[in-house]
Protein backbone atom coordinates (compact mmCIF):
# COMPACT_ATOMS: atom_id res chain seq x y z
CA UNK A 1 -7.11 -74.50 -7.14
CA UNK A 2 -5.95 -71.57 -5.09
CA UNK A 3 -5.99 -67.47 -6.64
CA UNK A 4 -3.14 -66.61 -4.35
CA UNK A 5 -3.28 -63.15 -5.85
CA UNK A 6 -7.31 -62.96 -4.80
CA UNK A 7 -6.49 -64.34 -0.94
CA UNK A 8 -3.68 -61.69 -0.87
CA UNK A 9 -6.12 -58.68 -2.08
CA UNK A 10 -8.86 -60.24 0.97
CA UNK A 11 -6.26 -60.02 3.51
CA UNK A 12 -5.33 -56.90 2.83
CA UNK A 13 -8.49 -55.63 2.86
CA UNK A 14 -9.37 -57.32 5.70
CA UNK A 15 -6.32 -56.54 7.65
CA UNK A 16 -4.97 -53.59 5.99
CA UNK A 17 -0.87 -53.93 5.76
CA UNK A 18 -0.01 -54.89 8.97
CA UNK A 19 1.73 -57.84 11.21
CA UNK A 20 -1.59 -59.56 11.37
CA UNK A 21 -1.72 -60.22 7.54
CA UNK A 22 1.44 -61.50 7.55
CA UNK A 23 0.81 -63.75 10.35
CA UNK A 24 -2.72 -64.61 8.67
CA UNK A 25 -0.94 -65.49 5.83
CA UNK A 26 1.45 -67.79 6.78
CA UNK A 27 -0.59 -69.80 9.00
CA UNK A 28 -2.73 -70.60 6.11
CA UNK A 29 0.37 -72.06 4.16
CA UNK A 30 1.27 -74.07 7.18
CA UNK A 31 -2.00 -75.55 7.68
CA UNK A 32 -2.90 -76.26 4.38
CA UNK A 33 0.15 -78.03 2.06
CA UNK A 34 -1.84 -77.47 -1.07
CA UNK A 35 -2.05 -73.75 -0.35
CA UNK A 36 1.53 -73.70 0.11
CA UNK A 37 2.22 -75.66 -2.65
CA UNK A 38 0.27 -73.35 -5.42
CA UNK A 39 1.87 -70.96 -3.78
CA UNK A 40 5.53 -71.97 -4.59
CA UNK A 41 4.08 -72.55 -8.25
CA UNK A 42 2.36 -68.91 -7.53
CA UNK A 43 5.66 -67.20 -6.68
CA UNK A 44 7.34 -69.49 -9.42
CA UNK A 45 5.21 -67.73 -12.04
CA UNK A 46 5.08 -64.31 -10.80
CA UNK A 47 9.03 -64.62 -10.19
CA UNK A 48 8.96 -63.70 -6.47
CA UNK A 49 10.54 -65.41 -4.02
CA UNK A 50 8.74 -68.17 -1.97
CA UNK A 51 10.02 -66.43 1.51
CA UNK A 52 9.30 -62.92 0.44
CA UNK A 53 6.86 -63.37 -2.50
CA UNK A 54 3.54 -62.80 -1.05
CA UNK A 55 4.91 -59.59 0.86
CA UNK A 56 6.17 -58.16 -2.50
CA UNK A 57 2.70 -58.83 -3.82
CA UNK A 58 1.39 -56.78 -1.10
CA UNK A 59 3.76 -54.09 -1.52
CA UNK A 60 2.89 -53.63 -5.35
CA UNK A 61 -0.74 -53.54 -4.84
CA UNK A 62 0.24 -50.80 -2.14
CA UNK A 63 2.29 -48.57 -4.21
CA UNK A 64 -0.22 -48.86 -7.19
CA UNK A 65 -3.11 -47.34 -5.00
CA UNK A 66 -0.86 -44.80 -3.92
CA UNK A 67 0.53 -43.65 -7.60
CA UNK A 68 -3.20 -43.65 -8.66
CA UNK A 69 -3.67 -40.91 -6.09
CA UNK A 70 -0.99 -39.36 -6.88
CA UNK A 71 -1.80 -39.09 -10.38
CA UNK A 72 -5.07 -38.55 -9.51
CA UNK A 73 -3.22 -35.31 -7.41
CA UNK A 74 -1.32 -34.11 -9.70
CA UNK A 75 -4.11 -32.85 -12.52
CA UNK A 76 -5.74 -30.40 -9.59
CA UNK A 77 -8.23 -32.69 -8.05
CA UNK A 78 -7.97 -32.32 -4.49
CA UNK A 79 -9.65 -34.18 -1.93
């Protein structure tokens, strides 16, 4: 059993949120069939969209680390 939501949080640490994650990603669903399939139950789930699902993902994890910092901004605290 895949955690799709762990091997998205790797590659994005590991490739920061560029092409290459994308690419990453996708040739790891089309090399490995029950990867893609937990996925599909994955984006099922989460109610994302199997084409666009693991991009949204990405893009909420993205926007949460920058609304901490801006919270984190907006009490004084500077860097």
């Amino acid at each position: 059993m895949y955690d799709i939501a762990e091997i998205l949080r790797t590659l994005l640490d590991r490739h920061s949120n560029t092409s290459v994650l994308d690419r990453e990603f996708k040739e790891m669903l089309l090399h490995d069939s029950a990867l893609s399939k937990e996925y599909a139950v994955w984006c099922d789930e989460m109610g994302y969209e199997r084409a666009t699902g693991y991009r949204d993902y990405i893009d909420e994890i993205i926007e949460s680390q920058d609304s901490i910092w801006d919270h984190y901004k907006e009490y004084g605290n500077d860097l």
